[in-house]
C-alpha atoms as a PDB file:
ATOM      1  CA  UNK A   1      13.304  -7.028 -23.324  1.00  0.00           C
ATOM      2  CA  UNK A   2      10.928  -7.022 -20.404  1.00  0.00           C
ATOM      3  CA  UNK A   3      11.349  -5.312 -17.527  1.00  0.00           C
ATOM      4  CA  UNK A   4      10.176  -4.056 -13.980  1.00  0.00           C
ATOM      5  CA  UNK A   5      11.781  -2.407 -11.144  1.00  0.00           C
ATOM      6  CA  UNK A   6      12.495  -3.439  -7.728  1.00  0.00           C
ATOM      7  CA  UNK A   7      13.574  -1.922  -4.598  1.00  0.00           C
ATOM      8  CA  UNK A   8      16.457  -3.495  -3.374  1.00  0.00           C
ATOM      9  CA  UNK A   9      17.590  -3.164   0.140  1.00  0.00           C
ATOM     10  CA  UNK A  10      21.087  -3.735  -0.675  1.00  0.00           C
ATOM     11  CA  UNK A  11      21.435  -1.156  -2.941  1.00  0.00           C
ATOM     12  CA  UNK A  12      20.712   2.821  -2.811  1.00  0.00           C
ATOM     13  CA  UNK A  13      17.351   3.199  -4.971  1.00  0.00           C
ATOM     14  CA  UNK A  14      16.169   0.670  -7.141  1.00  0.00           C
ATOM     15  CA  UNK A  15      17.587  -1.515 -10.090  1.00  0.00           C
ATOM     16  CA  UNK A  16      16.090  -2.654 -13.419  1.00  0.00           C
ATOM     17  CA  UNK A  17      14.802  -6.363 -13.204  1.00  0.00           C
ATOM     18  CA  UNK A  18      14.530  -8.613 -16.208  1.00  0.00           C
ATOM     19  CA  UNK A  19      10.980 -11.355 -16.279  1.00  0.00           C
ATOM     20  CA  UNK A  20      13.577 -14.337 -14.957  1.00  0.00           C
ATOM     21  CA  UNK A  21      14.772 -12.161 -12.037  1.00  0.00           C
ATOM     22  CA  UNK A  22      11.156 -11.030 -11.245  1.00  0.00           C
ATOM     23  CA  UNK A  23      10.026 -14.609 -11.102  1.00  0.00           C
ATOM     24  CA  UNK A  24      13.129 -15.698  -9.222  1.00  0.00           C
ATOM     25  CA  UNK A  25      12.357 -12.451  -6.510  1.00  0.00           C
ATOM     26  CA  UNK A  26       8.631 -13.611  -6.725  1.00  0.00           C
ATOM     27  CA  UNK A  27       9.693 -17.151  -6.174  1.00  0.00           C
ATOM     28  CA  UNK A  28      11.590 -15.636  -2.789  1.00  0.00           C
ATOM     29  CA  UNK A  29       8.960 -13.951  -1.434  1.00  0.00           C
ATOM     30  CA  UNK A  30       8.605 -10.407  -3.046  1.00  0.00           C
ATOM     31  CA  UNK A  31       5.414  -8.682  -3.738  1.00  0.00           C
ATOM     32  CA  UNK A  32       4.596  -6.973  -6.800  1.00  0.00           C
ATOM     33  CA  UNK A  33       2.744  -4.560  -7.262  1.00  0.00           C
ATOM     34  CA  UNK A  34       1.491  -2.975 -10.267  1.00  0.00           C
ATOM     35  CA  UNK A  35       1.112   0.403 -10.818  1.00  0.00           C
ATOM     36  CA  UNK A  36      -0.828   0.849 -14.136  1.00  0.00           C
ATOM     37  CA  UNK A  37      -4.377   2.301 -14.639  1.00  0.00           C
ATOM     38  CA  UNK A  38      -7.327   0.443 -13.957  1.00  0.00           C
ATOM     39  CA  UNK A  39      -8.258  -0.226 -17.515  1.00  0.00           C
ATOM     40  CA  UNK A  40      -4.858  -1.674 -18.093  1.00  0.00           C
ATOM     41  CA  UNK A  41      -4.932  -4.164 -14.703  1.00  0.00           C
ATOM     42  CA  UNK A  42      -8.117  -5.165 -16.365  1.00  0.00           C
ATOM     43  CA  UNK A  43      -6.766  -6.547 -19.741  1.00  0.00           C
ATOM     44  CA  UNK A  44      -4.805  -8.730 -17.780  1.00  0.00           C
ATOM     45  CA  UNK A  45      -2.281  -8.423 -14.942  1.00  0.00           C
ATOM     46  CA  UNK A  46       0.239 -10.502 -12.883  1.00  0.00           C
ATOM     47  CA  UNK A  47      -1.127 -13.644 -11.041  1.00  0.00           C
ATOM     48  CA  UNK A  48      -1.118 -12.624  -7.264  1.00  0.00           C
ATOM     49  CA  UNK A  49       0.138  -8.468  -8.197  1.00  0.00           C
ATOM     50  CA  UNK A  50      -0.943  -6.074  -5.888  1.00  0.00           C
ATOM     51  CA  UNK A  51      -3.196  -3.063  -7.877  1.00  0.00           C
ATOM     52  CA  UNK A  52      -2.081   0.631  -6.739  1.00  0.00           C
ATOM     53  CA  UNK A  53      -2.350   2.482  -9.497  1.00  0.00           C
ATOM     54  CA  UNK A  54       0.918   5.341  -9.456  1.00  0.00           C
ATOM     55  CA  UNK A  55      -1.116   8.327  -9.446  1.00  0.00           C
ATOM     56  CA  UNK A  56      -2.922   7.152  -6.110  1.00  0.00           C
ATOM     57  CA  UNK A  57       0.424   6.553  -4.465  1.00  0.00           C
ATOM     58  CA  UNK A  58       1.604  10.287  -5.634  1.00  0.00           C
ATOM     59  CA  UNK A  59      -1.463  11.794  -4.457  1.00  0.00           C
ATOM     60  CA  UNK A  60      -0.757  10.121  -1.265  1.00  0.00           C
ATOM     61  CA  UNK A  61       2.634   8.784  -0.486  1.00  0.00           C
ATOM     62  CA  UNK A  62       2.418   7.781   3.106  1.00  0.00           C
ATOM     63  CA  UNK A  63      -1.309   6.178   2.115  1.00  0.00           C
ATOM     64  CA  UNK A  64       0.310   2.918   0.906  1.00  0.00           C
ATOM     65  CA  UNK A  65       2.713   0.692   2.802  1.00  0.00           C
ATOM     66  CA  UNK A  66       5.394  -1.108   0.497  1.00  0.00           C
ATOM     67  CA  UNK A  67       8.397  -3.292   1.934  1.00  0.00           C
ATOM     68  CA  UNK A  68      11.891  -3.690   1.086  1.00  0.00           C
ATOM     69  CA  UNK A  69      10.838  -6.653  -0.947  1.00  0.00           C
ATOM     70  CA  UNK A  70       8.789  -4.883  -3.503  1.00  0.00           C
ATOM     71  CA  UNK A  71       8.852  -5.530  -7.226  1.00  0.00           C
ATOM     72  CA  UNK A  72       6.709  -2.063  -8.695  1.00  0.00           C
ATOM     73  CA  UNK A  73       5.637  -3.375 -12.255  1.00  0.00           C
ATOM     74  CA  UNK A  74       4.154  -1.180 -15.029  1.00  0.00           C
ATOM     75  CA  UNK A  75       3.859  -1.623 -18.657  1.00  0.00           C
ATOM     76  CA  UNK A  76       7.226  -0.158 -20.063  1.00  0.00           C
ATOM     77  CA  UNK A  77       9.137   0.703 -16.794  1.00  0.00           C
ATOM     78  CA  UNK A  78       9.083   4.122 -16.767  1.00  0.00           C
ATOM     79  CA  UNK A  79       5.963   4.050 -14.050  1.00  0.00           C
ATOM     80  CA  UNK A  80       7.265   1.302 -11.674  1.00  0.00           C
ATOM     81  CA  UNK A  81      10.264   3.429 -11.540  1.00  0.00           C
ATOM     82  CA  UNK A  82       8.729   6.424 -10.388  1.00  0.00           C
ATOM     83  CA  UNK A  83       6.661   4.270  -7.777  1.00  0.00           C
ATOM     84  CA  UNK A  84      10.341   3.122  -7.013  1.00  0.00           C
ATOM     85  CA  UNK A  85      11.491   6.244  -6.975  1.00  0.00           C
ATOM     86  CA  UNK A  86       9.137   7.091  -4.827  1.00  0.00           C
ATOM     87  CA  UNK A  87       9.464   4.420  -2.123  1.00  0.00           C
ATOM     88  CA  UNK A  88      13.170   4.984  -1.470  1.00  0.00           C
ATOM     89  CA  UNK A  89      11.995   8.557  -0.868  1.00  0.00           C
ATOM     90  CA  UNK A  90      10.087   7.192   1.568  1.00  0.00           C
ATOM     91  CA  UNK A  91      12.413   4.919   3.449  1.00  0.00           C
ATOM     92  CA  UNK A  92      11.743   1.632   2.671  1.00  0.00           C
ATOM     93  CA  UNK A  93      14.750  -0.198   2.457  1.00  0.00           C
ATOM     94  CA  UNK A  94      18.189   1.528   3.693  1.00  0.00           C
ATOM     95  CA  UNK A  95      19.844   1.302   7.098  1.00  0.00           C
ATOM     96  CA  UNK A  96      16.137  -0.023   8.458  1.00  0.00           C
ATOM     97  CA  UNK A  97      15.723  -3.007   6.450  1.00  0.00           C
ATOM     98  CA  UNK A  98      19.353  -3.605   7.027  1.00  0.00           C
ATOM     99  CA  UNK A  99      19.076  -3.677  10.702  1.00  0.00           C
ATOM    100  CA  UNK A 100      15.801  -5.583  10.172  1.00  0.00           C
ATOM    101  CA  UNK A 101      17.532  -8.240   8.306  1.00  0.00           C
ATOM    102  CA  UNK A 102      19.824  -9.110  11.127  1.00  0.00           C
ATOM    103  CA  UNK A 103      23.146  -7.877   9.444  1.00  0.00           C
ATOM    104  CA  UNK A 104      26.030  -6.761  10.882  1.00  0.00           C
ATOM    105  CA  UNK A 105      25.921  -3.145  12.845  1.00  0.00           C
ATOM    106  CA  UNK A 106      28.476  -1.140  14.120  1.00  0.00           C
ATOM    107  CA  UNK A 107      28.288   2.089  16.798  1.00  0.00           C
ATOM    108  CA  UNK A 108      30.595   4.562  17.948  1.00  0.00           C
END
């Protein structure tokens, strides 16, 4: 089975998505972005992906800006889970994207 991982706002962290729900998120708007090596992008790659290889974004976390509607694609899923992983560390999604998606908020 193929699969990539996506950072869902709706959902602390990041879930496992199959090829028919990363076309159906693609098909909604999401970006992917794949985080493989260069010599891997270059034997073929995603129509319309987004090239960051992982070990750029670890070297520099706050270097790269990636939304709450951000499919991280590798080749096995282990490396788009760390650049998940990594995200959620760095806010995106959460209470922001919440309040940024006009839901409901309550206050003391």
């Amino acid at each position: 089975m193929n699969k990539a991982t996506t950072e869902n706002q709706y959902e602390s962290g990041f879930r496992e998505a199959f090829v028919d729900d990363v076309k159906e998120l693609l098909d909604q708007g999401y970006e992917i972005v794949d985080v493989r090596e260069d010599w891997e992008w270059q034997r073929g790659h995603i129509p319309g992906a987004r090239h960051v290889v992982l070990g750029e974004i670890l070297a520099n976390p706050t270097g790269h800006h990636f939304s709450d509607r951000t499919v991280f694609q590798c080749q096995v899923g282990e490396r788009s889970a760390v650049a998940s992983e990594m995200a959620v560390a760095l806010g995106v999604g959460g209470f922001s994207a919440w309040k940024e998606a006009g839901l409901p908020v309550e206050t003391s």
